[in-house]
PDB file of N, CA and C in Angstrom:
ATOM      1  N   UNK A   1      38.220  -9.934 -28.051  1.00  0.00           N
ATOM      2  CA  UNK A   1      37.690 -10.087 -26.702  1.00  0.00           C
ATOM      3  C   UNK A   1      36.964  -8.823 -26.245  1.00  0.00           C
ATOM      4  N   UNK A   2      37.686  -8.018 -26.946  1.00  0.00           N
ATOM      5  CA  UNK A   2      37.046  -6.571 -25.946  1.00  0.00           C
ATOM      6  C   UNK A   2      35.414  -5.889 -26.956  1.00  0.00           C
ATOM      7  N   UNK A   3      35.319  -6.900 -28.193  1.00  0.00           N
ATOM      8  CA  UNK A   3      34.057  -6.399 -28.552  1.00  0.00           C
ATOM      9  C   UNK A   3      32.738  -7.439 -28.330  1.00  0.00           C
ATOM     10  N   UNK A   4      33.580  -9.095 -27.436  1.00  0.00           N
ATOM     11  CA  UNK A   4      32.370  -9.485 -26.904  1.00  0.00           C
ATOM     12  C   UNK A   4      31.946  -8.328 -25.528  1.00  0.00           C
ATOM     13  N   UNK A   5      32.949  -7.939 -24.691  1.00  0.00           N
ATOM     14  CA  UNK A   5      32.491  -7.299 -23.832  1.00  0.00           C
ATOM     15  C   UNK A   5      32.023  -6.340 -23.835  1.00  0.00           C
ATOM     16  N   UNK A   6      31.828  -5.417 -25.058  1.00  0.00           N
ATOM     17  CA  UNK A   6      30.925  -4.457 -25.580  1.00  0.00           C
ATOM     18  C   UNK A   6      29.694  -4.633 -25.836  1.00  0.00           C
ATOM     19  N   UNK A   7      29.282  -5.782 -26.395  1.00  0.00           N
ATOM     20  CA  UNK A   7      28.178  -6.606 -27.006  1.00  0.00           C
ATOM     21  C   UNK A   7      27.164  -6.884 -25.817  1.00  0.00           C
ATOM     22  N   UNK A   8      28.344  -7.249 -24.446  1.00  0.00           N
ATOM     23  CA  UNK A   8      27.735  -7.968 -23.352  1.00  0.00           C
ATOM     24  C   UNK A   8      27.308  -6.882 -22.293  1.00  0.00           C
ATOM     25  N   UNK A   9      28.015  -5.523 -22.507  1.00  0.00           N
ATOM     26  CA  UNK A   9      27.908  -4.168 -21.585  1.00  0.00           C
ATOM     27  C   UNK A   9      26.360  -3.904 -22.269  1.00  0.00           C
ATOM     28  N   UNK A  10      25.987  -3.571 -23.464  1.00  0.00           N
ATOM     29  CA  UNK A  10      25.261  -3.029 -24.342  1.00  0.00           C
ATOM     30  C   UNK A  10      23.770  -4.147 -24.182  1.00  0.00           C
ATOM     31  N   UNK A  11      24.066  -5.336 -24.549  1.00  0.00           N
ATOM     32  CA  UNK A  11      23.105  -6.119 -24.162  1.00  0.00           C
ATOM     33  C   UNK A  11      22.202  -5.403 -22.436  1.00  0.00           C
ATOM     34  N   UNK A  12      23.597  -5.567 -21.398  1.00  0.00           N
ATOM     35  CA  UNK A  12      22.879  -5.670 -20.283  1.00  0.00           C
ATOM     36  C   UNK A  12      22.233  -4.578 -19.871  1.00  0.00           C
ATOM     37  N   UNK A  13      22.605  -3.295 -20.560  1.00  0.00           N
ATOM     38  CA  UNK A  13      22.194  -2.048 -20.721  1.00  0.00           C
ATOM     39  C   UNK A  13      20.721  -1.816 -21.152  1.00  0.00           C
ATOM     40  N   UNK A  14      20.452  -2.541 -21.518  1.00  0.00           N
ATOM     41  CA  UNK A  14      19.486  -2.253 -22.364  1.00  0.00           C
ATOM     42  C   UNK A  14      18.168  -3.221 -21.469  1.00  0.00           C
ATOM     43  N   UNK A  15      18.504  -4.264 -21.294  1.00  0.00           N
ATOM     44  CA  UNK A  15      17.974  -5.170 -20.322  1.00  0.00           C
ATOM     45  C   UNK A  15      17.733  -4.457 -19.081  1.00  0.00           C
ATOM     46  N   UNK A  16      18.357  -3.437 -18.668  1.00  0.00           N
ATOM     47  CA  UNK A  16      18.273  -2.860 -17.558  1.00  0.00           C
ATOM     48  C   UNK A  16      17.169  -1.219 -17.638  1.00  0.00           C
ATOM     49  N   UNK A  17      17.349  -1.150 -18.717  1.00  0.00           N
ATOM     50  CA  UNK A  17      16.571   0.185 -19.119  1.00  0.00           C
ATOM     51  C   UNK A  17      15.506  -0.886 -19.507  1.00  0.00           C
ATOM     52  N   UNK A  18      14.712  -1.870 -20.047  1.00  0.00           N
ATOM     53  CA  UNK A  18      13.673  -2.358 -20.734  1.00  0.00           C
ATOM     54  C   UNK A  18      13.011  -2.477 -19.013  1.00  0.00           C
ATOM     55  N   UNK A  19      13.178  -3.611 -17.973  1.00  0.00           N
ATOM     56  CA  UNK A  19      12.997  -3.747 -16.594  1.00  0.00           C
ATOM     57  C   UNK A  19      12.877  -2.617 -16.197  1.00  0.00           C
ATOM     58  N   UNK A  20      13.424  -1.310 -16.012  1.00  0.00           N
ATOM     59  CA  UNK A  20      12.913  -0.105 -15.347  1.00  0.00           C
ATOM     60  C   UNK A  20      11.615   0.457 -16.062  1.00  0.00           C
ATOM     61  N   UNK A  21      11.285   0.471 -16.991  1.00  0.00           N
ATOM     62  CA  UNK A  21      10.643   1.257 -17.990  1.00  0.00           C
ATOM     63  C   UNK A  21       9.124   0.197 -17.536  1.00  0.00           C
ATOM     64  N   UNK A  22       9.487  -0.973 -17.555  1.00  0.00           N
ATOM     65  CA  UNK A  22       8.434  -1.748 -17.439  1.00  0.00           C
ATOM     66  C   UNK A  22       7.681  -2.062 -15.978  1.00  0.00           C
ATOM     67  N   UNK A  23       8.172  -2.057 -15.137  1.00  0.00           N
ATOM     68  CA  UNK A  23       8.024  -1.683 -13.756  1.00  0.00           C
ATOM     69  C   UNK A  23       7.192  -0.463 -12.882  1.00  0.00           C
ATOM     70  N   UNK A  24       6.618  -0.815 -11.942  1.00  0.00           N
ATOM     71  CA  UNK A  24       6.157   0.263 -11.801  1.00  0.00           C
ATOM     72  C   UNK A  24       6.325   0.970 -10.765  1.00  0.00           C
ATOM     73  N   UNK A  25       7.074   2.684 -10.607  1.00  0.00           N
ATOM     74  CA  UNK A  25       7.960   2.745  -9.604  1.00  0.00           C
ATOM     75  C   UNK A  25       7.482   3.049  -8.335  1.00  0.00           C
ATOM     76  N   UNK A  26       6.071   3.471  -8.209  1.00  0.00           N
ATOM     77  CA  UNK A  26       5.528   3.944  -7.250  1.00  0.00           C
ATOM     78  C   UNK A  26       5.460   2.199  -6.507  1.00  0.00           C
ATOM     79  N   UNK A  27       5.396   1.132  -6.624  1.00  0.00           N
ATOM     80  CA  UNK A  27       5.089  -0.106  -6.147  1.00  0.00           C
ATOM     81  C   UNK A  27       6.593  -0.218  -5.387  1.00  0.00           C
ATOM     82  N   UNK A  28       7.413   0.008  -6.659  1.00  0.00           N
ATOM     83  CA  UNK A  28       9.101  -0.278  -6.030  1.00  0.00           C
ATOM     84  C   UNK A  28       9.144   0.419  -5.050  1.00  0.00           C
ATOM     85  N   UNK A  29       9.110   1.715  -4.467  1.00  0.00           N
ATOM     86  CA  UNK A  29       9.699   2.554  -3.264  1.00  0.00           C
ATOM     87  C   UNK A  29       8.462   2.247  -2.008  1.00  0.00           C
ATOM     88  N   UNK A  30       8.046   1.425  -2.513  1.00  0.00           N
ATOM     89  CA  UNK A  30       6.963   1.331  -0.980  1.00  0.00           C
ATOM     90  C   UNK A  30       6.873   0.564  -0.460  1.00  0.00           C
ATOM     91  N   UNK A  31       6.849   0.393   0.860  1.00  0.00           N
ATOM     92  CA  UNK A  31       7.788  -0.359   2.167  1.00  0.00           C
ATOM     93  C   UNK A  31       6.662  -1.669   2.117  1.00  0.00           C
ATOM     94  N   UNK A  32       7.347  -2.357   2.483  1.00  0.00           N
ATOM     95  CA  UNK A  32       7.044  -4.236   2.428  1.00  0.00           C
ATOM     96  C   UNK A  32       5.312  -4.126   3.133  1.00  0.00           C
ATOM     97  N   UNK A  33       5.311  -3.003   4.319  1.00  0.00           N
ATOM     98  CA  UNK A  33       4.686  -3.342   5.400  1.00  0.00           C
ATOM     99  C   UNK A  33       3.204  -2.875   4.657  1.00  0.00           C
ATOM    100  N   UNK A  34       3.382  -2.161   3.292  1.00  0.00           N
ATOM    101  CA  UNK A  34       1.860  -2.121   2.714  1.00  0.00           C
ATOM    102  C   UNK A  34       1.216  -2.963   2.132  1.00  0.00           C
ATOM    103  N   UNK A  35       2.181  -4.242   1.784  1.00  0.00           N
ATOM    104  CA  UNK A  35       1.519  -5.199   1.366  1.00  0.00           C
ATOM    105  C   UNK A  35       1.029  -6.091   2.174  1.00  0.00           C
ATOM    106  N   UNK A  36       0.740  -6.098   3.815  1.00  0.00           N
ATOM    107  CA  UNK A  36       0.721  -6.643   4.583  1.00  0.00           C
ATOM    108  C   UNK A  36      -1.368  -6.083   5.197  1.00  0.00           C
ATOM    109  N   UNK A  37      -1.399  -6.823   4.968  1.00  0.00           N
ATOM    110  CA  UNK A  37      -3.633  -6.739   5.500  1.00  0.00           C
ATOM    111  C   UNK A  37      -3.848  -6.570   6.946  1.00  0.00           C
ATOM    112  N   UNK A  38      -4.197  -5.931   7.648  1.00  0.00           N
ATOM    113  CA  UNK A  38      -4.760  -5.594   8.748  1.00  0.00           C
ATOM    114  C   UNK A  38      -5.571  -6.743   9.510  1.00  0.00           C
ATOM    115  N   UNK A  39      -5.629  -6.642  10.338  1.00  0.00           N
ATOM    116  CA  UNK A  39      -6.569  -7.937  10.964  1.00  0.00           C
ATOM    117  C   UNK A  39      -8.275  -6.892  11.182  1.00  0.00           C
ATOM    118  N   UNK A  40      -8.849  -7.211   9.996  1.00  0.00           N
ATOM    119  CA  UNK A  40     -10.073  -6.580  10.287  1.00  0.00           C
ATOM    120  C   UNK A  40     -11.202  -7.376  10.637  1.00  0.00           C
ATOM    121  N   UNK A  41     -12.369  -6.754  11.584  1.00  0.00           N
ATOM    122  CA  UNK A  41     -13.603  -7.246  11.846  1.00  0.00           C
ATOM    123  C   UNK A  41     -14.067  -8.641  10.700  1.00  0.00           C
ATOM    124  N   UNK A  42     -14.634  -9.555  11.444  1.00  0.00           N
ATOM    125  CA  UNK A  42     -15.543  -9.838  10.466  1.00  0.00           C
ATOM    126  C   UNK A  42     -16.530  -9.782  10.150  1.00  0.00           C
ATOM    127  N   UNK A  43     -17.341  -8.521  10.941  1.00  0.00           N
ATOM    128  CA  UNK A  43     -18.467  -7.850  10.209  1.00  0.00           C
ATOM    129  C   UNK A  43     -18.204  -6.751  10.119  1.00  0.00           C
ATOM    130  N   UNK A  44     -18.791  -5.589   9.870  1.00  0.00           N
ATOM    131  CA  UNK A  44     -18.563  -3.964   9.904  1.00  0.00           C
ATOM    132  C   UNK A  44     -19.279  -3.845  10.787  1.00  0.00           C
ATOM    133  N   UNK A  45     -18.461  -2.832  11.611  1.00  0.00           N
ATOM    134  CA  UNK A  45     -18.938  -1.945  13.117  1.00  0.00           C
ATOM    135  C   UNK A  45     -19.066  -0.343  12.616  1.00  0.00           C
ATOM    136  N   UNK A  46     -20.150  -0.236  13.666  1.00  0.00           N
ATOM    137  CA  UNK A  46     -20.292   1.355  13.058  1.00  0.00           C
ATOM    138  C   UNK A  46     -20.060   2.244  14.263  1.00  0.00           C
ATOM    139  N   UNK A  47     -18.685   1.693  14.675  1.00  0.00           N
ATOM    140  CA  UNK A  47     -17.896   2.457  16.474  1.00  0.00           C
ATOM    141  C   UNK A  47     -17.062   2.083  16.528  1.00  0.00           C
ATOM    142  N   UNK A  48     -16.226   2.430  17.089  1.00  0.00           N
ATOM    143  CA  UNK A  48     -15.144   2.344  17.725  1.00  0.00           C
ATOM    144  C   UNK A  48     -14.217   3.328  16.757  1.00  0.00           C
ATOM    145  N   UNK A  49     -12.523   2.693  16.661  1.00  0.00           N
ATOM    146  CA  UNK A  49     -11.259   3.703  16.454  1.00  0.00           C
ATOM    147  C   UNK A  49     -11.432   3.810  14.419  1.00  0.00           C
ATOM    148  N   UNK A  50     -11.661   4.706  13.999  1.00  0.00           N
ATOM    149  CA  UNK A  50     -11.326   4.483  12.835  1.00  0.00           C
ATOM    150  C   UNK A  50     -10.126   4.051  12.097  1.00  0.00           C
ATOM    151  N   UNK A  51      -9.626   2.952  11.625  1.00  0.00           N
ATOM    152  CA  UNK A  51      -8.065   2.387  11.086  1.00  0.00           C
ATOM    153  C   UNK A  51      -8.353   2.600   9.421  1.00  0.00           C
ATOM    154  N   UNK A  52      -6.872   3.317   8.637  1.00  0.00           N
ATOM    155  CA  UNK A  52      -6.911   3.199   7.667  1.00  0.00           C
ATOM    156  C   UNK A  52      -5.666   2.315   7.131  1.00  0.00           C
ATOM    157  N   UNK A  53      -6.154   1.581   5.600  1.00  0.00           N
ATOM    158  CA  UNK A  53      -4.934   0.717   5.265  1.00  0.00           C
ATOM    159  C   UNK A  53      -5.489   1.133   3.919  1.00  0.00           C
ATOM    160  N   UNK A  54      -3.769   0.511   3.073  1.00  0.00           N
ATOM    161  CA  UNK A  54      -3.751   0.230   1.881  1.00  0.00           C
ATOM    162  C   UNK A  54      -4.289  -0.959   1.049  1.00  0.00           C
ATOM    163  N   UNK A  55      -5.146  -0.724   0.273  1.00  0.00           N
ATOM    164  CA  UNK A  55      -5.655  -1.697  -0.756  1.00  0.00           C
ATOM    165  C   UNK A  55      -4.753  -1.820  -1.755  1.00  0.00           C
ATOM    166  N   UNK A  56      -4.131  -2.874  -1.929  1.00  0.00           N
ATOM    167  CA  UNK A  56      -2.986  -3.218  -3.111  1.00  0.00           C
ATOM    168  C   UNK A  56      -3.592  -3.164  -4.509  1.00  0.00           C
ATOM    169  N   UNK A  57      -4.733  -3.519  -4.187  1.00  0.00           N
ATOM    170  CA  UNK A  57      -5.583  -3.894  -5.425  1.00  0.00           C
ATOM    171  C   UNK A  57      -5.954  -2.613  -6.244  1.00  0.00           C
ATOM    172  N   UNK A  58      -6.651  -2.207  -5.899  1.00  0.00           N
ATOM    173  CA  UNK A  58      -6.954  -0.340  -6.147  1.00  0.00           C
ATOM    174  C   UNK A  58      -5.774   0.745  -5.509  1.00  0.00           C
ATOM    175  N   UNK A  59      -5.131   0.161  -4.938  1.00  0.00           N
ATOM    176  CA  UNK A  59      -4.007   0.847  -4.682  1.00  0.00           C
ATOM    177  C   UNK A  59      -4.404   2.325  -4.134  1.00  0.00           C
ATOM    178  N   UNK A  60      -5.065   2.476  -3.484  1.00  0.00           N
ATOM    179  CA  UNK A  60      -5.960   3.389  -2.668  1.00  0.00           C
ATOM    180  C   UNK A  60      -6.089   3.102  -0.940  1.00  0.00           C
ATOM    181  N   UNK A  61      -6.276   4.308  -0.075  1.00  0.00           N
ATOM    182  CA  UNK A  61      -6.213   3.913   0.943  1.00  0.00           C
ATOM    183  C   UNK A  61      -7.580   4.047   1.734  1.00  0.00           C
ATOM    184  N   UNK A  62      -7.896   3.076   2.399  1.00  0.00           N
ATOM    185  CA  UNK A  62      -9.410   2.546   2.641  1.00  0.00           C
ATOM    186  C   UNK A  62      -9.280   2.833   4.055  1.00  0.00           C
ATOM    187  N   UNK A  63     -10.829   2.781   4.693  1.00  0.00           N
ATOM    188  CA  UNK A  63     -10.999   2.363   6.191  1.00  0.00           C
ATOM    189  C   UNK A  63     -12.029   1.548   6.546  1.00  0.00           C
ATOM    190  N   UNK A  64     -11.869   1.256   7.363  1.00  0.00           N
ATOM    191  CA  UNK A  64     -12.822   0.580   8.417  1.00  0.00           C
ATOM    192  C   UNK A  64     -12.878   1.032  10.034  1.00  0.00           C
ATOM    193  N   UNK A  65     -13.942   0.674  10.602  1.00  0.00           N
ATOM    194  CA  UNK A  65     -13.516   0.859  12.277  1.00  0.00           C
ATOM    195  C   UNK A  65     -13.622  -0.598  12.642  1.00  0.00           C
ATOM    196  N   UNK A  66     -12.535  -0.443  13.901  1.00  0.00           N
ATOM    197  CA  UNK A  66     -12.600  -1.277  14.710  1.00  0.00           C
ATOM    198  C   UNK A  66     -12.726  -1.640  16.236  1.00  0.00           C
ATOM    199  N   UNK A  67     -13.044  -2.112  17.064  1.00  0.00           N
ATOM    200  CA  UNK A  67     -12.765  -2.088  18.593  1.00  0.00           C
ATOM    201  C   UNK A  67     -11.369  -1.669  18.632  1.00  0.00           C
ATOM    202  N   UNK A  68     -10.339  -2.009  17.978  1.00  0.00           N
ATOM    203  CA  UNK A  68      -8.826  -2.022  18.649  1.00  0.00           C
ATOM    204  C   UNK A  68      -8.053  -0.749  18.000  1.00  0.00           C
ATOM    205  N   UNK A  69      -7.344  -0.697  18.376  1.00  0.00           N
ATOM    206  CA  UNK A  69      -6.322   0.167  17.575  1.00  0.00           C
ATOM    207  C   UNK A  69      -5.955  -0.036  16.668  1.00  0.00           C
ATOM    208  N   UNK A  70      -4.919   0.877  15.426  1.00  0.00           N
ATOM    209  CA  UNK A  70      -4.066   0.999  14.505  1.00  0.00           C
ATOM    210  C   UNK A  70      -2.869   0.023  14.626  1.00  0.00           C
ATOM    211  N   UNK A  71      -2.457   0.289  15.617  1.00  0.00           N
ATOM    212  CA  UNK A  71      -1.387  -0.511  16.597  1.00  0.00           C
ATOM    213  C   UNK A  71      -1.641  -1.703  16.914  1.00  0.00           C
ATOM    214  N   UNK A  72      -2.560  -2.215  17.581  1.00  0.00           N
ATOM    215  CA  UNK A  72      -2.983  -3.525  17.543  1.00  0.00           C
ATOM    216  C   UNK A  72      -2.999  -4.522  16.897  1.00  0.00           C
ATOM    217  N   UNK A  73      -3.749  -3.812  15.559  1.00  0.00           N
ATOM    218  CA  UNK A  73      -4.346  -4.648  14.621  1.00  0.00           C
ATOM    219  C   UNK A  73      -3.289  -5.258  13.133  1.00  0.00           C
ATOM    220  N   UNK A  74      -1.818  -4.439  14.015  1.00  0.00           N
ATOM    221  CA  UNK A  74      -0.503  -4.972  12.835  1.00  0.00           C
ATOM    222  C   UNK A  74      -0.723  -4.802  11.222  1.00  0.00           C
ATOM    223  N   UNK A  75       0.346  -4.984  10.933  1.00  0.00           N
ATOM    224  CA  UNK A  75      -0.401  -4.786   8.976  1.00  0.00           C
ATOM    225  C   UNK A  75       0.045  -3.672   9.003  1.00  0.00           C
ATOM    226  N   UNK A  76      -0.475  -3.240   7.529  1.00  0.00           N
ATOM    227  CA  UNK A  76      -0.603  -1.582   6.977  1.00  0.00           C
ATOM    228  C   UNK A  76      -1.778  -0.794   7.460  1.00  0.00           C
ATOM    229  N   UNK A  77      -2.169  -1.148   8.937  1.00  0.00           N
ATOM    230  CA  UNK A  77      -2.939  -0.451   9.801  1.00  0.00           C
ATOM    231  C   UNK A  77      -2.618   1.035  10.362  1.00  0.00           C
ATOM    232  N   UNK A  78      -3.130   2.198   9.510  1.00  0.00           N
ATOM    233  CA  UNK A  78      -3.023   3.489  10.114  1.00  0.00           C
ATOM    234  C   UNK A  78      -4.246   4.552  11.071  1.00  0.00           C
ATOM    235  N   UNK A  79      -3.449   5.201  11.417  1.00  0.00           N
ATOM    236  CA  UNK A  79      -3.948   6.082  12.432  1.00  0.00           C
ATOM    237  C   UNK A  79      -5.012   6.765  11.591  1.00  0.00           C
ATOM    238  N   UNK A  80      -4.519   7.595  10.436  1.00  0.00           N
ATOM    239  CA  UNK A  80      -5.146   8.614   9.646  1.00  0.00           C
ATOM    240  C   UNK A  80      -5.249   8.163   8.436  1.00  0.00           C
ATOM    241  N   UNK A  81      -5.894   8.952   6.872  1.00  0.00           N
ATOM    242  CA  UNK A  81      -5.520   8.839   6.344  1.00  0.00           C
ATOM    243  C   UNK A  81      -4.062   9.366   5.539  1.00  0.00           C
ATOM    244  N   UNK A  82      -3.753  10.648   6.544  1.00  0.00           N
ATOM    245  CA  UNK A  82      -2.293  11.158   6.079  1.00  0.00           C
ATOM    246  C   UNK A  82      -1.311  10.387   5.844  1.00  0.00           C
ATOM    247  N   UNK A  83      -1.329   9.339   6.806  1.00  0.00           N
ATOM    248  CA  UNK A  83      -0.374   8.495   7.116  1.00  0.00           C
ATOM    249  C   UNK A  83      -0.305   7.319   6.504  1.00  0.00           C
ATOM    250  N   UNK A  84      -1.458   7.443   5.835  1.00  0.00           N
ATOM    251  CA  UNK A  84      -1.546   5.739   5.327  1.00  0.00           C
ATOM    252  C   UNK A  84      -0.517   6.598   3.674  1.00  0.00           C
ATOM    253  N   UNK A  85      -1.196   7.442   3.164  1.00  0.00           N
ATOM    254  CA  UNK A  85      -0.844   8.044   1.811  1.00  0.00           C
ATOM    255  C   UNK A  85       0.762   8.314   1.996  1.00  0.00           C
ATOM    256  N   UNK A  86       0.798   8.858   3.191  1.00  0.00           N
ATOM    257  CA  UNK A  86       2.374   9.170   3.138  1.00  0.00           C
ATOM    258  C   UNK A  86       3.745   8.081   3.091  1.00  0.00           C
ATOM    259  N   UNK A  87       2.770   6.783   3.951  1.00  0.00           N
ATOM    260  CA  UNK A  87       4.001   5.543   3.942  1.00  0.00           C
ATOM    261  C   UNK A  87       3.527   4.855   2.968  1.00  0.00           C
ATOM    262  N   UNK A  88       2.478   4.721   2.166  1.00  0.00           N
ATOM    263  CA  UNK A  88       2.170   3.688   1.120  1.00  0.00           C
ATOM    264  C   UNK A  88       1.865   4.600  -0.326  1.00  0.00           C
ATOM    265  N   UNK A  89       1.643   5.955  -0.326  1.00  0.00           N
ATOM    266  CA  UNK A  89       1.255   6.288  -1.890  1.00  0.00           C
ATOM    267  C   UNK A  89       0.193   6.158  -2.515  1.00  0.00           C
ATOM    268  N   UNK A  90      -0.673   6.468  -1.681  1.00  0.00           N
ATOM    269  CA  UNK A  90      -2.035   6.184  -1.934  1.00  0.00           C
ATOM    270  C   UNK A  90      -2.566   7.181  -2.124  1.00  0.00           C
ATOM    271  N   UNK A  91      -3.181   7.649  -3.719  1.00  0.00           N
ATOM    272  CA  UNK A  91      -3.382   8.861  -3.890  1.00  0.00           C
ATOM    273  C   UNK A  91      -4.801   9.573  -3.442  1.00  0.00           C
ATOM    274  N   UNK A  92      -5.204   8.584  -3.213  1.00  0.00           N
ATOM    275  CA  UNK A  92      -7.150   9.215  -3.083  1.00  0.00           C
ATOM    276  C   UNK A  92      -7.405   8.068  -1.733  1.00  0.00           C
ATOM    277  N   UNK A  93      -8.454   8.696  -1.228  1.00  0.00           N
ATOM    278  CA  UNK A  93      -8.751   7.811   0.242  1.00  0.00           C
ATOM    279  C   UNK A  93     -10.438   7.808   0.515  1.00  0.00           C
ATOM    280  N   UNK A  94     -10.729   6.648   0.852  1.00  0.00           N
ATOM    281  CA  UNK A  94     -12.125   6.477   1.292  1.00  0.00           C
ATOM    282  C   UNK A  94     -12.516   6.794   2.687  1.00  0.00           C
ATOM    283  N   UNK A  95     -13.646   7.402   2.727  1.00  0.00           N
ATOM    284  CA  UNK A  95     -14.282   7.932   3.949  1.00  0.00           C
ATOM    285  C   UNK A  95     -14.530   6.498   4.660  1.00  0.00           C
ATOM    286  N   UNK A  96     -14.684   6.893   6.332  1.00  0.00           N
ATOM    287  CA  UNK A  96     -15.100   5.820   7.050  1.00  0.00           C
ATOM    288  C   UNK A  96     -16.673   5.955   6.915  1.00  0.00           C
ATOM    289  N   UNK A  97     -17.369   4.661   7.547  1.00  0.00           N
ATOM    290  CA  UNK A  97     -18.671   4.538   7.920  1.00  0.00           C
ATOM    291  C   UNK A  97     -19.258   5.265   9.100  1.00  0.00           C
ATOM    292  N   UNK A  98     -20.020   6.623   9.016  1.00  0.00           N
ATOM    293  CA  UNK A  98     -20.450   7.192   9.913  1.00  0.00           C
ATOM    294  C   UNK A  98     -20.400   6.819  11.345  1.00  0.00           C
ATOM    295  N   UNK A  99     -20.070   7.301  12.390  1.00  0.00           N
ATOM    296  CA  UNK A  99     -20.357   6.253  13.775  1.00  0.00           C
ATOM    297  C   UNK A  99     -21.947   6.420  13.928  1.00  0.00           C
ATOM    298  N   UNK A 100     -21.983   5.787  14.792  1.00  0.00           N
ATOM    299  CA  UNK A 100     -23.621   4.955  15.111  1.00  0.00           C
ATOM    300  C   UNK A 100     -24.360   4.626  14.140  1.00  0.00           C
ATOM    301  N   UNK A 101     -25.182   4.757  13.610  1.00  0.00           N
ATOM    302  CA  UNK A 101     -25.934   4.111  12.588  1.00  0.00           C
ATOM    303  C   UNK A 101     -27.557   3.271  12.956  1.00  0.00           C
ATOM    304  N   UNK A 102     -28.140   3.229  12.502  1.00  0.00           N
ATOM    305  CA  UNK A 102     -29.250   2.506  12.090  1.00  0.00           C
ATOM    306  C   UNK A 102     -29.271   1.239  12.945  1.00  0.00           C
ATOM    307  N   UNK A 103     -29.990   0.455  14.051  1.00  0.00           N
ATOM    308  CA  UNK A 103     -29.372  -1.004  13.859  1.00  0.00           C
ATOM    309  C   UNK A 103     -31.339  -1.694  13.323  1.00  0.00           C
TER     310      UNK A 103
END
């Protein structure tokens, strides 16, 4: 009996080291709320509050502007980009779109 339960410790051991190894940990420690999309424009504005969020995809932290706030706009909607990198892990960050612009 006690060398199925060796068999079965050792199995799950290993199962447990294969799942960590394979995983990726920077995804694991980062809070639900980065996988969550911002309510952005549906065109691009070249005014108002600059909001930055996380792109899951590129896993990078992006911006846009919007009329509303960070706050408003719910999601993985940040103030800065400090803040977006610091709660989501986003190693590199995209500049916003100049204000005013061309029309």
């Amino acid at each position: 009996m006690s060398t199925v339960l060796a068999v079965l410790y050792v199995v799950a051991v290993n199962v447990l080291i294969f799942t960590e190894a394979v995983s990726d940990g920077r995804a694991r420690s980062r809070p639900a709320v980065c996988t969550l999309p911002p309510q952005m424009p549906s065109r691009a504005i070249h005014y108002g509050y600059e909001v930055y969020y996380f792109d899951t995809r590129e896993q990078i932290c992006k911006c846009f502007r919007s009329t509303k706030g960070s706050k408003a706009l719910g999601g993985n909607a940040f103030h800065g980009h400090k803040a977006c990198k610091n709660r989501c892990g986003g190693s590199t960050f995209r500049v916003c779109p100049r204000r005013g612009g061309k029309r």
